[in-house]
N, C-alpha and C. Protein backbone atom coordinates (compact mmCIF):
# COMPACT_ATOMS: atom_id res chain seq x y z
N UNK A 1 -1.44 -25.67 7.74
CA UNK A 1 -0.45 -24.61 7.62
C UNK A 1 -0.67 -23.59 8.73
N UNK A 2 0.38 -23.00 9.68
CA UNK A 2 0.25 -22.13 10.43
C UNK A 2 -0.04 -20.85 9.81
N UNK A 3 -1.06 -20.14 10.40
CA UNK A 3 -1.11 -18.62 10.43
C UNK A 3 -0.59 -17.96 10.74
N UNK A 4 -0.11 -16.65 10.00
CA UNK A 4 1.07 -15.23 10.63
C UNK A 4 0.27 -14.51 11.12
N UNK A 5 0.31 -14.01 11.90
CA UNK A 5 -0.42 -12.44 11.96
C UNK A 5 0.46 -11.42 13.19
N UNK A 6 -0.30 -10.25 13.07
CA UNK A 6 0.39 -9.10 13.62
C UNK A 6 -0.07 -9.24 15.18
N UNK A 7 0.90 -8.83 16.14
CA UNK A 7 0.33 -8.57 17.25
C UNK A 7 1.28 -7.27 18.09
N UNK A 8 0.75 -6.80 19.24
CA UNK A 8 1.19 -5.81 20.16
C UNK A 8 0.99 -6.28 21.20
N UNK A 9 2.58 -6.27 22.09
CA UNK A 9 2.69 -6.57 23.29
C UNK A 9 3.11 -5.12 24.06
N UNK A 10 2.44 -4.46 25.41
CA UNK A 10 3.05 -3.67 26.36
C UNK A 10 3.62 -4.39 26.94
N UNK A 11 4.71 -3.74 27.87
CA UNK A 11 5.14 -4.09 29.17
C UNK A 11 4.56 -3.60 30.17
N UNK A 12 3.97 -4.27 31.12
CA UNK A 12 3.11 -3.55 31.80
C UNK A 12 3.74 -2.41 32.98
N UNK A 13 2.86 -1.42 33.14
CA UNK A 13 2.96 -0.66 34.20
C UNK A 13 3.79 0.12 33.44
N UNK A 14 4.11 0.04 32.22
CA UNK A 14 4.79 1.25 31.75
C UNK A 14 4.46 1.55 29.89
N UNK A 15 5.10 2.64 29.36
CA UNK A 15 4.19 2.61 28.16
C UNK A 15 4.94 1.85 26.66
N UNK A 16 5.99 1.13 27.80
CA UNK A 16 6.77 0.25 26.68
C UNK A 16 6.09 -0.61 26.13
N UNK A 17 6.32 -1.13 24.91
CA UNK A 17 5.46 -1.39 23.48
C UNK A 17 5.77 -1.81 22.08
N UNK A 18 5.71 -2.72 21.47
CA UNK A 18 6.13 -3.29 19.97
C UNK A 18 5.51 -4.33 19.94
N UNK A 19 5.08 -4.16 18.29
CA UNK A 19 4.87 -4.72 17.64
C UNK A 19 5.66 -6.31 17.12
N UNK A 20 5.54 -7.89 17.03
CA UNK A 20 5.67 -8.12 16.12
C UNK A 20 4.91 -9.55 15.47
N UNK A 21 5.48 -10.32 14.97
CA UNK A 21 4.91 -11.39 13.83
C UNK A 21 4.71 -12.69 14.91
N UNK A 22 3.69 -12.99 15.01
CA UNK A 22 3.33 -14.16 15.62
C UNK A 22 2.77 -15.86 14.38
N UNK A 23 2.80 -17.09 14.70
CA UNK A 23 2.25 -17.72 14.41
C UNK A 23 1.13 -18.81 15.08
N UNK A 24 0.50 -19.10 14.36
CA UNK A 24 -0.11 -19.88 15.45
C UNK A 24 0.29 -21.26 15.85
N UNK A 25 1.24 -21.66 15.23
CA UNK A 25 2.53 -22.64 16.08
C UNK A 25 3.63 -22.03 16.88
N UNK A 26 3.02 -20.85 17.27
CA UNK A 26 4.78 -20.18 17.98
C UNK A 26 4.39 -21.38 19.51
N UNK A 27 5.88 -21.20 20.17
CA UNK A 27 5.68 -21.78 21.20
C UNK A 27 5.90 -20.95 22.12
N UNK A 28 5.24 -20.84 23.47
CA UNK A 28 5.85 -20.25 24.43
C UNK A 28 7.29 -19.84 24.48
N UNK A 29 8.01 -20.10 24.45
CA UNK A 29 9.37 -20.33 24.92
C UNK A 29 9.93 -19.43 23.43
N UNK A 30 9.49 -19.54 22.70
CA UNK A 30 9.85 -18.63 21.41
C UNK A 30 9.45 -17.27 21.49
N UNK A 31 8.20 -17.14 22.05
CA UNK A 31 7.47 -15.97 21.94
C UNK A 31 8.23 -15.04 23.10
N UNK A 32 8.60 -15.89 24.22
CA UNK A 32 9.00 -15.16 25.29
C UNK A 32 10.36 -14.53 24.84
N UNK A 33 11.39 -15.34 24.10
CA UNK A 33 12.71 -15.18 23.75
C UNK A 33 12.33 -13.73 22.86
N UNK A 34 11.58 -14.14 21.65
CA UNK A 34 11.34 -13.17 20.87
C UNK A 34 11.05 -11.38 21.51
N UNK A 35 10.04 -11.76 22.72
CA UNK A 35 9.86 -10.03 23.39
C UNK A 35 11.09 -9.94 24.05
N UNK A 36 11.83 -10.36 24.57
CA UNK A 36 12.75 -10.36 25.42
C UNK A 36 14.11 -9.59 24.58
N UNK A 37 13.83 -10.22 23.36
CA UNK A 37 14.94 -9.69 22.58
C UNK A 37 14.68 -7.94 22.06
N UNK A 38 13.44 -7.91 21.54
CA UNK A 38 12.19 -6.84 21.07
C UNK A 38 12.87 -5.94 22.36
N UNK A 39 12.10 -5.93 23.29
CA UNK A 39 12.35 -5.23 24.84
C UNK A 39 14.30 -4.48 24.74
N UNK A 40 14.89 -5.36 24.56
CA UNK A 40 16.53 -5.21 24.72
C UNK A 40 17.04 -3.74 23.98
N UNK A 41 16.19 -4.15 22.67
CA UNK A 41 16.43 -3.69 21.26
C UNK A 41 15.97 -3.16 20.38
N UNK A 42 14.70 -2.32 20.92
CA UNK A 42 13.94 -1.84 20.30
C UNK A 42 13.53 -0.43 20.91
N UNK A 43 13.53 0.84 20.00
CA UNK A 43 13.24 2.17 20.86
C UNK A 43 11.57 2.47 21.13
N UNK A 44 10.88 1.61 21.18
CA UNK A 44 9.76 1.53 21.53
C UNK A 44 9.33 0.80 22.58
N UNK A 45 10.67 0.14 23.07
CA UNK A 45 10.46 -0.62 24.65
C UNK A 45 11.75 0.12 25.66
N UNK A 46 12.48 1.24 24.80
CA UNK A 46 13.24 1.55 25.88
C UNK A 46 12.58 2.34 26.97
N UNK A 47 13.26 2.05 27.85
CA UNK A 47 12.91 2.96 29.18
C UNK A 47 12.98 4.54 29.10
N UNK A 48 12.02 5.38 29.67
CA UNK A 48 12.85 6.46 29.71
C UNK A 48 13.65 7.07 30.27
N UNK A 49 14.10 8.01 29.62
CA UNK A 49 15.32 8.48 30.06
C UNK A 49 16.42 7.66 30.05
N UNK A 50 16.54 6.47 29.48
CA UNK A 50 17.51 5.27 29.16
C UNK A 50 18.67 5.68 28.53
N UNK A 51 18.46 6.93 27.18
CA UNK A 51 19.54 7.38 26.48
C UNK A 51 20.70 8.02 27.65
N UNK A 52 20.42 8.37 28.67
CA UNK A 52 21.43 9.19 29.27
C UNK A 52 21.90 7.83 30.47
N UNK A 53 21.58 6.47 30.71
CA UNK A 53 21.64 6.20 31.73
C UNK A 53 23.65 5.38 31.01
N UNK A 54 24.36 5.12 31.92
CA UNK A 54 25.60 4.65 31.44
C UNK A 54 24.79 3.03 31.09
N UNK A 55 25.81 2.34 30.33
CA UNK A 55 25.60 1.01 29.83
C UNK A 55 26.60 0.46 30.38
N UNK A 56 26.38 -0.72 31.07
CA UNK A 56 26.71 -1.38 32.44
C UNK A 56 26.51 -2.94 31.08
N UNK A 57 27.45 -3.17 30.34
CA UNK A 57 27.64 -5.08 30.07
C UNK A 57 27.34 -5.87 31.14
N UNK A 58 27.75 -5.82 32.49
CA UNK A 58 27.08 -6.54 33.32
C UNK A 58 26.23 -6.32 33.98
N UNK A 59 25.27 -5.16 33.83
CA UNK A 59 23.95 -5.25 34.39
C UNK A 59 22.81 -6.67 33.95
N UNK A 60 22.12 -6.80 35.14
CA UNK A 60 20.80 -7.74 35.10
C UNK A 60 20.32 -7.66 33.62
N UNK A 61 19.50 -8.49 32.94
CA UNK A 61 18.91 -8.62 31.65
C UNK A 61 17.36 -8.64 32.21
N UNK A 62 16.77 -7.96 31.72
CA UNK A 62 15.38 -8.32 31.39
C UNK A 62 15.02 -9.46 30.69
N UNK A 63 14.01 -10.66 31.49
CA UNK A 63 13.44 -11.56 30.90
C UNK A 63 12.13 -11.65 30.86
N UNK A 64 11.27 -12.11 30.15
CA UNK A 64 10.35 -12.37 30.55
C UNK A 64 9.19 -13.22 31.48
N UNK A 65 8.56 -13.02 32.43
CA UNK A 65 8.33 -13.78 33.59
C UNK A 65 6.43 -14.22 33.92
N UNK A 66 5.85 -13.36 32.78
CA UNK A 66 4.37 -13.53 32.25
C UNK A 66 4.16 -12.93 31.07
N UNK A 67 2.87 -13.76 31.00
CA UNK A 67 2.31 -13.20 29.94
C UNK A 67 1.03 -13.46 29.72
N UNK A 68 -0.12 -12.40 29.46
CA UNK A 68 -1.24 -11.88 29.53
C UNK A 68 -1.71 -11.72 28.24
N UNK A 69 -2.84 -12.28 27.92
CA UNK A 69 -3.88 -11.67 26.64
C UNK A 69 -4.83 -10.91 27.10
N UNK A 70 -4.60 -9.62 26.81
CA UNK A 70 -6.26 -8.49 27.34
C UNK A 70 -6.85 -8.86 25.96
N UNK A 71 -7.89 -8.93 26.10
CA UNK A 71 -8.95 -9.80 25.33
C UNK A 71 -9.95 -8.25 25.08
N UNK A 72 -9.94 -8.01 23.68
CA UNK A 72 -10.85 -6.90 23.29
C UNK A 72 -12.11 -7.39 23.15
N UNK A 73 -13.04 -6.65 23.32
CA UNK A 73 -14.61 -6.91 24.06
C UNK A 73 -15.10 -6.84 22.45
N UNK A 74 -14.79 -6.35 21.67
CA UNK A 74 -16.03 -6.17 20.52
C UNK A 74 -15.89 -7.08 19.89
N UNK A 75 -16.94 -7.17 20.08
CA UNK A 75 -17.62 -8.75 19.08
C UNK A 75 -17.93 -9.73 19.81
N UNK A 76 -17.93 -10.03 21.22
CA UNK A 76 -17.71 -10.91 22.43
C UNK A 76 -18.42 -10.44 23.55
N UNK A 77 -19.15 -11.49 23.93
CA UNK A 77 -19.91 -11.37 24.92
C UNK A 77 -19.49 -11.17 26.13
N UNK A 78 -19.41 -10.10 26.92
CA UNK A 78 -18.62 -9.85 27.69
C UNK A 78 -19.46 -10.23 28.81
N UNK A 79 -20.02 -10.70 29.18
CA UNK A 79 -20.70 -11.67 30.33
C UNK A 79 -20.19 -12.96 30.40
N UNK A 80 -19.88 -13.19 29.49
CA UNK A 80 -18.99 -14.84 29.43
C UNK A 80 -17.70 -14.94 29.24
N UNK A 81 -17.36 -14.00 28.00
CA UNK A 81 -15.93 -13.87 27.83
C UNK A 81 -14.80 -13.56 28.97
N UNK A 82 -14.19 -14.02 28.98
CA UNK A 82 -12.82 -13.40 30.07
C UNK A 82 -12.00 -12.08 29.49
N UNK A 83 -12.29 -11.25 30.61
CA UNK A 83 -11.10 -10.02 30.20
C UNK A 83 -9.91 -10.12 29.76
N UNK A 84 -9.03 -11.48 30.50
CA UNK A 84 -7.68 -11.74 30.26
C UNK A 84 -7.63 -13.05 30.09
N UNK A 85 -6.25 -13.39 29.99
CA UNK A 85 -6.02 -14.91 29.79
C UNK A 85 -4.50 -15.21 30.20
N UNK A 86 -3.98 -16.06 30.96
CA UNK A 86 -2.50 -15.96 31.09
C UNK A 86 -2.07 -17.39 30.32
N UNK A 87 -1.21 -16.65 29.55
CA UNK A 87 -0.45 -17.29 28.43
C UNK A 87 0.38 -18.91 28.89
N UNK A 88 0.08 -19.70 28.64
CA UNK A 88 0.48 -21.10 29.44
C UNK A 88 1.29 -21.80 27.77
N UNK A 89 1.78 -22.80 28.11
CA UNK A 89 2.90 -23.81 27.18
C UNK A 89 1.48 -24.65 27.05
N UNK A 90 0.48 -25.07 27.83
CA UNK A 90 -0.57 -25.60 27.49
C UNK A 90 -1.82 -24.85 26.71
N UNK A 91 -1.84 -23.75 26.66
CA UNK A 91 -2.96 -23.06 26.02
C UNK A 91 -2.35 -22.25 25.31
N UNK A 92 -1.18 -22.24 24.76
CA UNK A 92 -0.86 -21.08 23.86
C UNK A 92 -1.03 -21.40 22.43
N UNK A 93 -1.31 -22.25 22.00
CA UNK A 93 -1.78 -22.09 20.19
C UNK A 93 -3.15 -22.21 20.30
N UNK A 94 -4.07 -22.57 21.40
CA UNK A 94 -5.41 -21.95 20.94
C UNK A 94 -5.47 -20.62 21.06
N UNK A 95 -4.90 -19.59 22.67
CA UNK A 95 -5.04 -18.46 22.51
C UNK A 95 -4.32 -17.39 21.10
N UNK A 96 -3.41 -18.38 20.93
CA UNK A 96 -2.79 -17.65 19.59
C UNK A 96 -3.81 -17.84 18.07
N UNK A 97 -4.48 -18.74 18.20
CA UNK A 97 -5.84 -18.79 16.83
C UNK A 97 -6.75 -17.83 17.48
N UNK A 98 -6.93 -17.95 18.47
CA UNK A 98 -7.48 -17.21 19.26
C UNK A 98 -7.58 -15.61 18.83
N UNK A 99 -6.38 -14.72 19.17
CA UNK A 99 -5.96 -13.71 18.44
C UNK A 99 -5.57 -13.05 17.04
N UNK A 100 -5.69 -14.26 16.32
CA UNK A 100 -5.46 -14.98 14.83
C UNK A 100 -6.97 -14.42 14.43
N UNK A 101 -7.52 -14.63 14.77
CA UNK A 101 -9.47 -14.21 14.49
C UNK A 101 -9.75 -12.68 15.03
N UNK A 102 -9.34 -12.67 16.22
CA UNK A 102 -9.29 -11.36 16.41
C UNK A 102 -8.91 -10.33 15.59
N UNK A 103 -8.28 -10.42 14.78
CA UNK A 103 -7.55 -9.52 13.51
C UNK A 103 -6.77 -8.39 14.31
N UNK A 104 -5.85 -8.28 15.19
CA UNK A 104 -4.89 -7.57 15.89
C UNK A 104 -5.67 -6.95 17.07
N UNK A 105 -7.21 -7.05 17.62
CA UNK A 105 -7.61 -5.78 18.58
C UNK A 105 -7.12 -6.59 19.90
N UNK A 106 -6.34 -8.05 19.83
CA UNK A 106 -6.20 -8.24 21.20
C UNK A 106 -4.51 -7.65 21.45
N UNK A 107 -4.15 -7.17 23.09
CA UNK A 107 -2.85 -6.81 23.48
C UNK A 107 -2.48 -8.42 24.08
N UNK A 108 -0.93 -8.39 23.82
CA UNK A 108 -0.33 -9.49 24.79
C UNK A 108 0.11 -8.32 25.95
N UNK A 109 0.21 -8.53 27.48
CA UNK A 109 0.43 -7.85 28.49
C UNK A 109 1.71 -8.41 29.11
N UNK A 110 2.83 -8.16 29.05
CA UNK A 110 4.29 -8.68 29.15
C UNK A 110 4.67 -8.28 30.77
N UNK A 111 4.93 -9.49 31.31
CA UNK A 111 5.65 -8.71 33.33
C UNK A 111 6.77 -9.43 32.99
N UNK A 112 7.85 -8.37 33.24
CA UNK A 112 8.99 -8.02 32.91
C UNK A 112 9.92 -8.54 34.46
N UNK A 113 11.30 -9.33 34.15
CA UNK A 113 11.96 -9.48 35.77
C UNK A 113 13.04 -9.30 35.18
N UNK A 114 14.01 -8.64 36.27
CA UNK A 114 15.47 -9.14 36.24
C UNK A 114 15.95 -10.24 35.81
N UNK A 115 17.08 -10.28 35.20
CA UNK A 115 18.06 -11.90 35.75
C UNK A 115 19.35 -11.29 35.33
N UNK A 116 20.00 -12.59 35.80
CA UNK A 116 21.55 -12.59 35.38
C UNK A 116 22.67 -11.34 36.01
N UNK A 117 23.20 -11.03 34.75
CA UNK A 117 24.04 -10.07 35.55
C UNK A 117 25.69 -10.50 35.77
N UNK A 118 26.79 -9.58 36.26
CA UNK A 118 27.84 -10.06 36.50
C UNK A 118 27.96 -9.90 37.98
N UNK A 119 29.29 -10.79 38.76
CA UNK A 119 28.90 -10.41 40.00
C UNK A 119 29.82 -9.47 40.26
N UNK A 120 29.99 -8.92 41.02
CA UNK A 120 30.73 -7.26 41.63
C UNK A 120 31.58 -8.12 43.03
């Protein structure tokens, strides 16, 4: 049976941020959809100063383009352990048991790109 647990992803380089429900069968491609949507739609990943900016339907979408485990040091030998980990379609349900044990102190670290868009 898969495990639920809680996690926190930033966007990096800025102090955007949410929370949500991971499993340890998520797949890449779910997890990414899932922040992507989180990011869109959530006032804890808006930008600032976003409330005043006009809303443009055909502006670029934010997708997601990495993804990072900062790996919390307590309890872990930090001579061996790795600081980070980048999130792969091949290693993502161990790092997700992975964080599953951790009991929430690890961050996922989200790099954020353009896409799409209408053309002008």
């Amino acid at each position: 049976m898969a495990a639920s647990f809680p996690a926190v992803f930033t966007i990096s380089s800025s102090s955007r941020h949410d929370f949500l429900i991971l499993s340890t069968k998520t797949s890449l491609a779910d997890l990414r959809n899932q922040i992507s949507t989180l990011a869109a739609s959530s006032p804890n990943c808006a930008e600032f100063m976003s409330k005043y900016k006009k809303k443009d339907e055909g502006a670029p979408k934010e997708t997601v383009s990495e993804i990072k485990v900062k790996w919390a040091a307590e309890g872990r030998d930090q001579k061996i352990f790795p600081k980070e980990t980048v999130v792969t379609e091949e290693n993502a349900q161990a790092v997700f048991r992975m964080m599953d044990a951790g009991n929430g102190k690890d961050v996922l670290e989200v790099q954020m790109e353009q896409s799409g868009g209408g053309a002008k």
